[in-house]
C-alpha atoms as a PDB file:
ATOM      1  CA  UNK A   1      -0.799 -37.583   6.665  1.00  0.00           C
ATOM      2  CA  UNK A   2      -3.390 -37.137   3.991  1.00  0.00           C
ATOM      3  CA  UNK A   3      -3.520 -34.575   1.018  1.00  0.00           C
ATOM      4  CA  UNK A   4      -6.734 -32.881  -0.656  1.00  0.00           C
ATOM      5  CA  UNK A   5      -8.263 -29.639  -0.161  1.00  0.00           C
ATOM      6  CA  UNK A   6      -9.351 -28.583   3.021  1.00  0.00           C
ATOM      7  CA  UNK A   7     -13.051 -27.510   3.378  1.00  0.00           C
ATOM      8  CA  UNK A   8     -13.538 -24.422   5.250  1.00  0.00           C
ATOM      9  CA  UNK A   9     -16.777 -23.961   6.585  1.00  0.00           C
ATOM     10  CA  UNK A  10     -16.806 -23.180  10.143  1.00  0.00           C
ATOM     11  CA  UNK A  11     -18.426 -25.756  12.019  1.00  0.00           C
ATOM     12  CA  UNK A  12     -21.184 -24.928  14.908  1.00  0.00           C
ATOM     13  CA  UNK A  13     -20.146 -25.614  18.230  1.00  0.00           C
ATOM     14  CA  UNK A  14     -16.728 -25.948  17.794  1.00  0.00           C
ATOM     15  CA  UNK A  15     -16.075 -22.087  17.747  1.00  0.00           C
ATOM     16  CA  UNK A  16     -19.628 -21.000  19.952  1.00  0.00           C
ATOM     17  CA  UNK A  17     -21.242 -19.846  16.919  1.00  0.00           C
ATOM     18  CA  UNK A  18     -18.899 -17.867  15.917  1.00  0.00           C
ATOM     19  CA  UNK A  19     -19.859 -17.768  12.269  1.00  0.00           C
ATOM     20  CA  UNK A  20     -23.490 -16.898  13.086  1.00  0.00           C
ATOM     21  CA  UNK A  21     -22.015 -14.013  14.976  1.00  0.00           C
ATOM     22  CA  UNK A  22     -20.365 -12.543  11.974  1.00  0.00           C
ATOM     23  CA  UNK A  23     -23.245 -12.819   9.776  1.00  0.00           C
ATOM     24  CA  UNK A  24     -24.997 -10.880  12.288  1.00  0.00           C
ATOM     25  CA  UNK A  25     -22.738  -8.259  12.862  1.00  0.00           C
ATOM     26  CA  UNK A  26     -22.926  -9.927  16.902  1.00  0.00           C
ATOM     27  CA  UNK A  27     -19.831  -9.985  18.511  1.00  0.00           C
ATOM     28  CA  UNK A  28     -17.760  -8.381  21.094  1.00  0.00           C
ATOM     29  CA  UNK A  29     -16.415  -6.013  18.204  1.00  0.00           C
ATOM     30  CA  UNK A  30     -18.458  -3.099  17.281  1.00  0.00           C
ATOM     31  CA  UNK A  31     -20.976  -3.385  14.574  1.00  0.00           C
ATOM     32  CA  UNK A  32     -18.547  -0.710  12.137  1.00  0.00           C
ATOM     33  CA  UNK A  33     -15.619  -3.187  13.103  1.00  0.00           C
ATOM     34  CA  UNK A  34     -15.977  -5.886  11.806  1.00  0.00           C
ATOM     35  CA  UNK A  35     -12.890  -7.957  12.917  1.00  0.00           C
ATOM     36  CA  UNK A  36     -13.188 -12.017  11.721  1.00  0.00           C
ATOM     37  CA  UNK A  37     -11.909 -12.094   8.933  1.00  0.00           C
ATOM     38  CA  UNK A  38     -10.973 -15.645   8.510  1.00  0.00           C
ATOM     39  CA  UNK A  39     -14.591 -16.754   9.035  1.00  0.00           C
ATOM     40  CA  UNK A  40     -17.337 -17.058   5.875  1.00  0.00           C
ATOM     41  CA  UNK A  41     -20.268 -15.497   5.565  1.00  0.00           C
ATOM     42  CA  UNK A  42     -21.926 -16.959   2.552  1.00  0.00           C
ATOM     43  CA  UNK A  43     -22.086 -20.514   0.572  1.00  0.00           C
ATOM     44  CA  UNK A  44     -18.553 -20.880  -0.829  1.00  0.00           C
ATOM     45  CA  UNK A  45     -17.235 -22.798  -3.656  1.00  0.00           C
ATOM     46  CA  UNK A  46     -15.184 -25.889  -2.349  1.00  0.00           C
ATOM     47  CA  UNK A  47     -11.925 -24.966  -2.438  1.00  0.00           C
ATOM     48  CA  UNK A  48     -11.213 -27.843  -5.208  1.00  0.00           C
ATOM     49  CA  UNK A  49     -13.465 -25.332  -7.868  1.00  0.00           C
ATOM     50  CA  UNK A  50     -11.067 -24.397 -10.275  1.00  0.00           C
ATOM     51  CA  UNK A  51     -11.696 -20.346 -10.877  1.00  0.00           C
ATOM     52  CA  UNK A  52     -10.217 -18.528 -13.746  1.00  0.00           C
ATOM     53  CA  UNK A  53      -8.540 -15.281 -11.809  1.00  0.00           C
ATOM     54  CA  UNK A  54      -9.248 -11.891 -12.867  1.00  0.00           C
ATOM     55  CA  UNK A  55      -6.035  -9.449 -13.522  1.00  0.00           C
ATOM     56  CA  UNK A  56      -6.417  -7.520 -10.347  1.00  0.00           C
ATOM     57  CA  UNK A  57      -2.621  -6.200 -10.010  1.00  0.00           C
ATOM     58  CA  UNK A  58       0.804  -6.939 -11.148  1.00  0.00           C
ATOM     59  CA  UNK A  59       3.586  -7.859  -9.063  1.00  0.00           C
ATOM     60  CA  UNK A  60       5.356  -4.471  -8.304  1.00  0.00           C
ATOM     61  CA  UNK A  61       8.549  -4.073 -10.311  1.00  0.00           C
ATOM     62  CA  UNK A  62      11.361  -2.115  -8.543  1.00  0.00           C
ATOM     63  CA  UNK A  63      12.134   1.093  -9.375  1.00  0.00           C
ATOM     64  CA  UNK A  64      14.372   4.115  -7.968  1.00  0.00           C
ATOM     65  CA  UNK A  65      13.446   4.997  -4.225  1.00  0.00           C
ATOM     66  CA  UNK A  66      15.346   7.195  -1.944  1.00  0.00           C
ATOM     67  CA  UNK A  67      17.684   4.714   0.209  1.00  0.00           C
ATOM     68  CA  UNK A  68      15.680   5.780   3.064  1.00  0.00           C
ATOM     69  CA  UNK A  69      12.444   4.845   1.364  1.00  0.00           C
ATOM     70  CA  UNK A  70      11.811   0.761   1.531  1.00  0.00           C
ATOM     71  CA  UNK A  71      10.872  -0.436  -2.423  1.00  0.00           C
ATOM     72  CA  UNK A  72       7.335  -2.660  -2.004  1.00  0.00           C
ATOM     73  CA  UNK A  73       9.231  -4.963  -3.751  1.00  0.00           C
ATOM     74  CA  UNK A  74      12.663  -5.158  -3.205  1.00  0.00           C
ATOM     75  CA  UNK A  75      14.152  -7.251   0.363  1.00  0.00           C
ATOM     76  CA  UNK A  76      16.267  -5.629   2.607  1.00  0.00           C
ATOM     77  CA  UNK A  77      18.066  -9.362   2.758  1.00  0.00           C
ATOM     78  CA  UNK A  78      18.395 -10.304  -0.696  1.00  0.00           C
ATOM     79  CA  UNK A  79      19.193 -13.948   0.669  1.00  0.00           C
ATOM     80  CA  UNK A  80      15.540 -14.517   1.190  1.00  0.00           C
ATOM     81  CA  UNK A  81      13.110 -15.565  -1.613  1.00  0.00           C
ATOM     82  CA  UNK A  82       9.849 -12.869  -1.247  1.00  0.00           C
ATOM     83  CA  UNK A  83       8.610 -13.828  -4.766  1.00  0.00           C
ATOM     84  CA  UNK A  84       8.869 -16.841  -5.380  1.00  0.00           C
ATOM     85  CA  UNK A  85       5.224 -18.550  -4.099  1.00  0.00           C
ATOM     86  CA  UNK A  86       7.133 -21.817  -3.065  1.00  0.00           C
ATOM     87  CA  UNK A  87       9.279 -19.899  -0.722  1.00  0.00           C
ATOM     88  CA  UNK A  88       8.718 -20.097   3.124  1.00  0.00           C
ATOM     89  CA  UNK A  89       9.739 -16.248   2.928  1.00  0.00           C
ATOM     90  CA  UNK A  90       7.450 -15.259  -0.055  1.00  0.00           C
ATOM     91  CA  UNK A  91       5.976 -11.747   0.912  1.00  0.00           C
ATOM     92  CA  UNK A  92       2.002 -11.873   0.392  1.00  0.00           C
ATOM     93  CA  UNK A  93       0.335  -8.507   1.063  1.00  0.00           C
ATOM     94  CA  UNK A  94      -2.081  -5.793  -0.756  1.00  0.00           C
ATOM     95  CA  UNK A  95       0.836  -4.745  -3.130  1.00  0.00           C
ATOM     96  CA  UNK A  96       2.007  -7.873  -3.622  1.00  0.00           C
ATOM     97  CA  UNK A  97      -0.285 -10.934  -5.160  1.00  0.00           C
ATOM     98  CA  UNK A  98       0.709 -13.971  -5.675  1.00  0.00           C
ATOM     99  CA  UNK A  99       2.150 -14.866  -8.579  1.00  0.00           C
ATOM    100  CA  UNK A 100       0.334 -16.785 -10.475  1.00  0.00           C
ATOM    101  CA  UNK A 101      -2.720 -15.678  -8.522  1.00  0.00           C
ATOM    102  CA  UNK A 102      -4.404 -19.027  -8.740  1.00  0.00           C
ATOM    103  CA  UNK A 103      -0.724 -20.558  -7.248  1.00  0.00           C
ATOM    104  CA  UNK A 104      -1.626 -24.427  -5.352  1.00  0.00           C
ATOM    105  CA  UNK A 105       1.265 -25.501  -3.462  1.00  0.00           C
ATOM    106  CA  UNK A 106       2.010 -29.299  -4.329  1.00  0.00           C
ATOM    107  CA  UNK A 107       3.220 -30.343  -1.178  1.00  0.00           C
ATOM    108  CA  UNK A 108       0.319 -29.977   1.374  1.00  0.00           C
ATOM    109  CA  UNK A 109      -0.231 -32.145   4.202  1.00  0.00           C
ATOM    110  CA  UNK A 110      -2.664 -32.222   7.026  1.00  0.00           C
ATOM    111  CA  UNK A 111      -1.307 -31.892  10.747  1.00  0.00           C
ATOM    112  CA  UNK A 112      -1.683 -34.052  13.323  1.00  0.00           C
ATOM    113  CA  UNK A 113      -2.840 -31.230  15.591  1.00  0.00           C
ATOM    114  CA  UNK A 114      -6.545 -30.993  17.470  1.00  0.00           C
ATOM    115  CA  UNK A 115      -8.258 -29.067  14.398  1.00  0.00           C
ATOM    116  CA  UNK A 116     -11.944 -28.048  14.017  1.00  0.00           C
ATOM    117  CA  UNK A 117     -11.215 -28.408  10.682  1.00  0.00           C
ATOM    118  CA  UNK A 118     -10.467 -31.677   9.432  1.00  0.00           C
ATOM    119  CA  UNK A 119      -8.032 -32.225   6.792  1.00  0.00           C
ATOM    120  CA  UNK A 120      -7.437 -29.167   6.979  1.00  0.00           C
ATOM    121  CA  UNK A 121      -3.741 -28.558   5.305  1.00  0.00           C
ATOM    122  CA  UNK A 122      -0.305 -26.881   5.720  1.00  0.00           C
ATOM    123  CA  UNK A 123       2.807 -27.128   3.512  1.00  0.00           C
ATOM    124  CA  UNK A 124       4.379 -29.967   4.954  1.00  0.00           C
ATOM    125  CA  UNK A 125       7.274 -28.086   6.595  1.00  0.00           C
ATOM    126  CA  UNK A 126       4.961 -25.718   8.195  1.00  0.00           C
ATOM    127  CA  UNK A 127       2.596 -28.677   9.252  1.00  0.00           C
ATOM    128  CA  UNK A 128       5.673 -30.154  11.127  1.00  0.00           C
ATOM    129  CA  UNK A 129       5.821 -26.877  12.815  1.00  0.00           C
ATOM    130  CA  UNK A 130       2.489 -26.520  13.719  1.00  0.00           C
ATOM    131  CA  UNK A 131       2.813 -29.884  15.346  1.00  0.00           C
ATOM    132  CA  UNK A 132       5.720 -28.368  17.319  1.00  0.00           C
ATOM    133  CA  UNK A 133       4.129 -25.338  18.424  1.00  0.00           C
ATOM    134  CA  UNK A 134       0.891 -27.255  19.510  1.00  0.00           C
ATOM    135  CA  UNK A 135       3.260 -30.045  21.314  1.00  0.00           C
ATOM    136  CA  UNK A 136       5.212 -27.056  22.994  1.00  0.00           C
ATOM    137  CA  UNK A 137       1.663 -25.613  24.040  1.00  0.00           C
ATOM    138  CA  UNK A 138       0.073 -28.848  25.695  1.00  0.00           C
ATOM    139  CA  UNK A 139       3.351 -29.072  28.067  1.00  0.00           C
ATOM    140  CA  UNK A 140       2.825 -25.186  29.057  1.00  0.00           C
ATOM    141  CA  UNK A 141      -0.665 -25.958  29.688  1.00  0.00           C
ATOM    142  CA  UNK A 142      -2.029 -24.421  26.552  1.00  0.00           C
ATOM    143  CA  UNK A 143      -4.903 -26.329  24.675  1.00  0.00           C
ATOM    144  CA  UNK A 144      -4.831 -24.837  21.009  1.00  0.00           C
ATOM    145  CA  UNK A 145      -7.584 -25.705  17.927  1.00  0.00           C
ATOM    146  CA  UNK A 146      -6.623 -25.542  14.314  1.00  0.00           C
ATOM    147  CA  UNK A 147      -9.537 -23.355  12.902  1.00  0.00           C
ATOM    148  CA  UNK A 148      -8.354 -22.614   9.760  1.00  0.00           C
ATOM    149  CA  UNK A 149      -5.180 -23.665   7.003  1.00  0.00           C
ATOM    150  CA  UNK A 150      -4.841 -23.561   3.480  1.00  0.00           C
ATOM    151  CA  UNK A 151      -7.949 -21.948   1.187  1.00  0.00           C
ATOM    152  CA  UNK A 152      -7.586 -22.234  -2.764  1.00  0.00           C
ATOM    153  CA  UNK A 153      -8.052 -19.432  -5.164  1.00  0.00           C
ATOM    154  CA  UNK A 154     -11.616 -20.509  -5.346  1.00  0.00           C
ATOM    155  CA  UNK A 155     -12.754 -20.498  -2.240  1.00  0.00           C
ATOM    156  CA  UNK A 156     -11.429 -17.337  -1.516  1.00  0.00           C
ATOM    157  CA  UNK A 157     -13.390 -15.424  -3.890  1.00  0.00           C
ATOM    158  CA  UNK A 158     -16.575 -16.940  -2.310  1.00  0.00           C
ATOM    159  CA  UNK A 159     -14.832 -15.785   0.760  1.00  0.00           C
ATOM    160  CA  UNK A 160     -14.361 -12.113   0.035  1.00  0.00           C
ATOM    161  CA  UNK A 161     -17.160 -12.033  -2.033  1.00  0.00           C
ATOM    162  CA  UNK A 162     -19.557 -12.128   0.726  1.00  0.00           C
ATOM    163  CA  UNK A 163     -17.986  -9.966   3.528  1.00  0.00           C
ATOM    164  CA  UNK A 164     -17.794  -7.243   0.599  1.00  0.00           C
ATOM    165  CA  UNK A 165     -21.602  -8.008   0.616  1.00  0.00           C
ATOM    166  CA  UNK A 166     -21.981  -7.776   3.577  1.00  0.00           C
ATOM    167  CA  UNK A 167     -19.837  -4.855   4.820  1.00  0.00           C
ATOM    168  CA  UNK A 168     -19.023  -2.964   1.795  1.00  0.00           C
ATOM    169  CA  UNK A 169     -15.568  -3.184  -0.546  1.00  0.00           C
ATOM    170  CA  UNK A 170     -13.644  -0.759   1.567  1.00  0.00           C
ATOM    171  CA  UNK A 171     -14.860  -2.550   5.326  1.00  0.00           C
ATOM    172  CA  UNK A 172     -14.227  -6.091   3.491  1.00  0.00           C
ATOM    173  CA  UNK A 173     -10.864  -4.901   2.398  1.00  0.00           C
ATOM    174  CA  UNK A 174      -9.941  -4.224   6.177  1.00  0.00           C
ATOM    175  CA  UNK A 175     -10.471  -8.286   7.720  1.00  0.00           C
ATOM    176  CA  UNK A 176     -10.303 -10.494   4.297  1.00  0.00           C
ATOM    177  CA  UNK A 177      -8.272 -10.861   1.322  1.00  0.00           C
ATOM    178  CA  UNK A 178      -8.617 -10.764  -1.828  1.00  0.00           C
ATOM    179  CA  UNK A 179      -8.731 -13.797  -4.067  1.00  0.00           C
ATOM    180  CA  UNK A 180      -4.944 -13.977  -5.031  1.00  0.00           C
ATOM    181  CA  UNK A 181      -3.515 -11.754  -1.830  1.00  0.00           C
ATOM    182  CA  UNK A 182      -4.259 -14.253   1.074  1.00  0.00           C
ATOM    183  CA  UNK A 183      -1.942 -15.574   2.892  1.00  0.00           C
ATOM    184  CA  UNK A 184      -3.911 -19.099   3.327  1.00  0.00           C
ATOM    185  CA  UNK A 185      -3.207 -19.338  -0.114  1.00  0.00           C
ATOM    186  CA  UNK A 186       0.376 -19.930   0.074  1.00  0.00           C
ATOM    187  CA  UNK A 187      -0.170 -23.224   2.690  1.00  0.00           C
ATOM    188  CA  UNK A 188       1.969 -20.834   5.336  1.00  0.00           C
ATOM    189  CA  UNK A 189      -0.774 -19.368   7.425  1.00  0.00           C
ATOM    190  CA  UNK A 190      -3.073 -20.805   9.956  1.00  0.00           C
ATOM    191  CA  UNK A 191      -5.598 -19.236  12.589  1.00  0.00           C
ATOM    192  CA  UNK A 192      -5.475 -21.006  15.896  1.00  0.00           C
ATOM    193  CA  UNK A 193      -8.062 -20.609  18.563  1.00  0.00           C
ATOM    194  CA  UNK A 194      -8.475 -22.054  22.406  1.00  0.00           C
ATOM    195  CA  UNK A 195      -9.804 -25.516  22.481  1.00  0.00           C
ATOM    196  CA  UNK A 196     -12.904 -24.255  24.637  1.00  0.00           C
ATOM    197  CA  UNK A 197     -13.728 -22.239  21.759  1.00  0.00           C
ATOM    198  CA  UNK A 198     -13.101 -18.730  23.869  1.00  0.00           C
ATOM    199  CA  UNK A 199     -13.263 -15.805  21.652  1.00  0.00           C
ATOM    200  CA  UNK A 200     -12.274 -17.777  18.642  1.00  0.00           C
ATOM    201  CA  UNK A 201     -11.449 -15.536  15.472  1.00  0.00           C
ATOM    202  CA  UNK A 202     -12.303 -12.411  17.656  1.00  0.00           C
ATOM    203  CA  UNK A 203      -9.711  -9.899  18.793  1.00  0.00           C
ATOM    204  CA  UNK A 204     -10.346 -10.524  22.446  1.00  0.00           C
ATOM    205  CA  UNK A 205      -7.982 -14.014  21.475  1.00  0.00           C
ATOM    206  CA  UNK A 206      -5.252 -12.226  22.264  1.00  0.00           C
ATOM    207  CA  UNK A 207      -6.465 -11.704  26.073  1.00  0.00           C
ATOM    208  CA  UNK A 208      -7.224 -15.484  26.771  1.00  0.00           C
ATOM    209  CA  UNK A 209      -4.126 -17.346  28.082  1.00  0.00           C
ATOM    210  CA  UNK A 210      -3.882 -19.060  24.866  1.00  0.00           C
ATOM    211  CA  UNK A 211      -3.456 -15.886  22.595  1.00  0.00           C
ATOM    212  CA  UNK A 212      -0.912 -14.677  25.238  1.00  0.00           C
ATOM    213  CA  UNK A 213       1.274 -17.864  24.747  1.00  0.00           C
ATOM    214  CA  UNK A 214       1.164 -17.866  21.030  1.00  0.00           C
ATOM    215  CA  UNK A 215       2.170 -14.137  21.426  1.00  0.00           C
ATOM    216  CA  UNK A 216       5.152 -15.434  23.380  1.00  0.00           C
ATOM    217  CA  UNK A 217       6.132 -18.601  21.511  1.00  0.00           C
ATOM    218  CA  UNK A 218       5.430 -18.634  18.258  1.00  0.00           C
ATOM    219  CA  UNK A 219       8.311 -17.441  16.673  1.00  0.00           C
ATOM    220  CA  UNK A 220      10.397 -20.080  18.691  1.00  0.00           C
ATOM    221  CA  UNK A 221       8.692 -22.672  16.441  1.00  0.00           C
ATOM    222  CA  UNK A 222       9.049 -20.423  13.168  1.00  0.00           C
ATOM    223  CA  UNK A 223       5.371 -18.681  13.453  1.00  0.00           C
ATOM    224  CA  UNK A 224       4.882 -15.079  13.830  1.00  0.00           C
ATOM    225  CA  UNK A 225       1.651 -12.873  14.129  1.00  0.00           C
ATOM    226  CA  UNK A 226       1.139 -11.653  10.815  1.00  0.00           C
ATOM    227  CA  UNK A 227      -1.918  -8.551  11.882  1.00  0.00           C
ATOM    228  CA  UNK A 228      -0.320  -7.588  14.745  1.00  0.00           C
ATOM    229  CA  UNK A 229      -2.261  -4.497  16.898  1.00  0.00           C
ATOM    230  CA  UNK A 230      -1.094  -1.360  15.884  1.00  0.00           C
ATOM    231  CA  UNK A 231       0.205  -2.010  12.549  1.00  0.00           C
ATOM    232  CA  UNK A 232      -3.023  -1.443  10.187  1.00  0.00           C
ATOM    233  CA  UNK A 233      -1.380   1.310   8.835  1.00  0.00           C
ATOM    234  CA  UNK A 234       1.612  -1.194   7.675  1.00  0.00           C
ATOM    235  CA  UNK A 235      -0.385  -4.355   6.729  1.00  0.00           C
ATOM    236  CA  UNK A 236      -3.615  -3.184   5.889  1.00  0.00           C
ATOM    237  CA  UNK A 237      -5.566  -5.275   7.574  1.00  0.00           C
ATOM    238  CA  UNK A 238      -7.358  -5.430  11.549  1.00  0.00           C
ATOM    239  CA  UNK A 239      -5.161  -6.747  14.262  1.00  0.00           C
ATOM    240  CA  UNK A 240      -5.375 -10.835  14.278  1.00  0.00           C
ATOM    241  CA  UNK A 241      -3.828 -12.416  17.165  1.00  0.00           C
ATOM    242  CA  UNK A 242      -5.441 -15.623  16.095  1.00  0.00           C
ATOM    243  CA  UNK A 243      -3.532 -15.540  12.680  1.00  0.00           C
ATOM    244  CA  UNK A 244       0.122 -16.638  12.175  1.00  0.00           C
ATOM    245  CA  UNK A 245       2.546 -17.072   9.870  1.00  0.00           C
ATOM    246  CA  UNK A 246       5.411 -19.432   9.402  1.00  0.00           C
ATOM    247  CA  UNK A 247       8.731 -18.357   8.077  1.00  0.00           C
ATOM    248  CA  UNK A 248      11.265 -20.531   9.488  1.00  0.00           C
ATOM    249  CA  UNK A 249      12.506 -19.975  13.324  1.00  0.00           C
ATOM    250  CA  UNK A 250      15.538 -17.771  12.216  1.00  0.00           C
ATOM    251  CA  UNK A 251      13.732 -15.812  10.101  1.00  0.00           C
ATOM    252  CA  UNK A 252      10.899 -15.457  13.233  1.00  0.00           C
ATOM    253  CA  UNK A 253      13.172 -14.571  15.377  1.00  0.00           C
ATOM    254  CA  UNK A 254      14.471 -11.661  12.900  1.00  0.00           C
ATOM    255  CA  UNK A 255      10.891 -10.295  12.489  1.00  0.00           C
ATOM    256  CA  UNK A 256      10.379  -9.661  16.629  1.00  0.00           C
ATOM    257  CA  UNK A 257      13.625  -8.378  17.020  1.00  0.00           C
ATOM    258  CA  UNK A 258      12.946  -6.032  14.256  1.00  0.00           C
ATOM    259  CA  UNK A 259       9.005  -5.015  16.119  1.00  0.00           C
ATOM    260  CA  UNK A 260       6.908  -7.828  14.761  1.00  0.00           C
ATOM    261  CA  UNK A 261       6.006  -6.839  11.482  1.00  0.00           C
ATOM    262  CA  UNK A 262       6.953  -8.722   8.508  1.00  0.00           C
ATOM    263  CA  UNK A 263       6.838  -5.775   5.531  1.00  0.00           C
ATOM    264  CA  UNK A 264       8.880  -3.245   8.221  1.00  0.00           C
ATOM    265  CA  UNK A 265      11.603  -6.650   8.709  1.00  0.00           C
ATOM    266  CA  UNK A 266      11.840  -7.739   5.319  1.00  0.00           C
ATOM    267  CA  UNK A 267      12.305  -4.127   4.299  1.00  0.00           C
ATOM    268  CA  UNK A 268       9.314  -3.441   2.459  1.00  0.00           C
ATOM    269  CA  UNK A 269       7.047  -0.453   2.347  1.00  0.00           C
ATOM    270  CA  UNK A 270       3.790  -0.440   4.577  1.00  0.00           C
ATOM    271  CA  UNK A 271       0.841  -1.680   1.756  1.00  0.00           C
ATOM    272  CA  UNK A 272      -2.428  -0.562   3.461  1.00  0.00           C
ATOM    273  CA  UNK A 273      -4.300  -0.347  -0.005  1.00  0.00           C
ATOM    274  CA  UNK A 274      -4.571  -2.267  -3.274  1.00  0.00           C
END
């Protein structure tokens, strides 16, 4: 499998337009609702441009909480590594950056999954699940389409730059993250879409058969679904049933048992603001 940084522009016709859709504020979401956030809306730096991060937060040092009250930054299981950005279990949200922001994992790999995207790369153990989860899929039936993998420091800032052009700071800060605080970042996260292309990076995913059986399966392959609905007020950002995660299949299988969303399992407080 090849290594380099992926490029990220969404191609037409793979997703039905679904780029020109967000740049036009056209889509089956309301036009104050703006809901794909892993698409971009203006020219980006490649993700090989080397950017020089601004300080934008500090990790969040633990400090004295009621033993009721979850720390942002201390684990309920202190056997898992949420800090560390090489760790399958590091905890990425609006409290808690990466660290350095401008981290690069050094082990990326592309997938040998159908990808709309390609070279498009995941850490390598998370690109040998991917490869299970889309195997698993094709025998239930399910056609599934990489859309989207690792993004660099770089091409994230082009990234959040323009929805907060387009939509506003506080609207951007609801479907992208900031350079630094994505997820893509660490080589962990994917989006997935149907192969047809039906309702690709839109909410209405999670309707089509495909977003049903990633809703079912995932976690038996070590994915989760990081945005799930109802939990803005937790993760801070609009419910994406096209986005998951990969934390290991034990660790999966800990997060749905525990209501499907990572900060509540992993014991950390809900981070709906920088």
């Amino acid at each position: 499998m090849g290594r380099g940084l992926v490029t990220l522009c969404l191609r037409a016709g793979v997703v039905g337009g679904i780029l020109a859709l967000a740049l036009t504020g056209c889509s089956s979401a309301e036009p104050d609702e703006p809901l794909v956030r892993s698409a971009t809306v203006q020219a980006t730096p490649h993700p090989s441009v080397t950017a020089s991060p601004p300080v934008m937060s500090s990790r969040v040092t633990p400090s004295a909480t009621p033993e009721d009250t979850p720390s942002s930054a201390a684990p309920e299981d202190p056997e898992l590594d949420h800090g560390s950005p090489n760790s399958i279990h590091v905890l990425v949200n609006k409290q808690n950056p990466l660290d350095p922001a401008d981290y690069a994992p050094e082990d990326l790999s592309v997938p040998d999954v159908p990808s709309s995207r390609p070279g498009a790369e995941l850490r390598d153990e998370a690109a040998g699940a991917a490869e299970d989860l889309f195997s698993a899929a094709v025998q239930d039936g399910v056609d599934l389409t990489l859309l989207s993998a690792y993004r660099s420091y770089g091409y994230q800032q082009g990234t959040y730059a323009g929805w907060v052009e387009t939509y506003g700071q506080a609207k951007a800060d609801r479907i992208s993250a900031r350079p630094g605080f994505s997820e893509h970042q660490t080589g962990l996260a994917m989006d997935v879409g149907a192969a047809d292309g039906a309702c690709a990076l839109e909410q209405c995913f999670g309707e089509t058969a495909e977003g049903a059986w990633v809703a079912e399966h995932a976690a038996e392959h070590g994915w989760i679904v990081r945005y799930p609905d109802g939990a803005e007020d937790i993760t801070g950002y609009s419910p994406e049933p096209w986005h998951l995660r990969y934390v290991g299949t034990e660790a999966a299988a800990d997060v749905v048992a525990s209501g499907g969303v990572l900060e509540t399992a992993w014991g950390f407080a809900p981070a709906p603001g920088y």
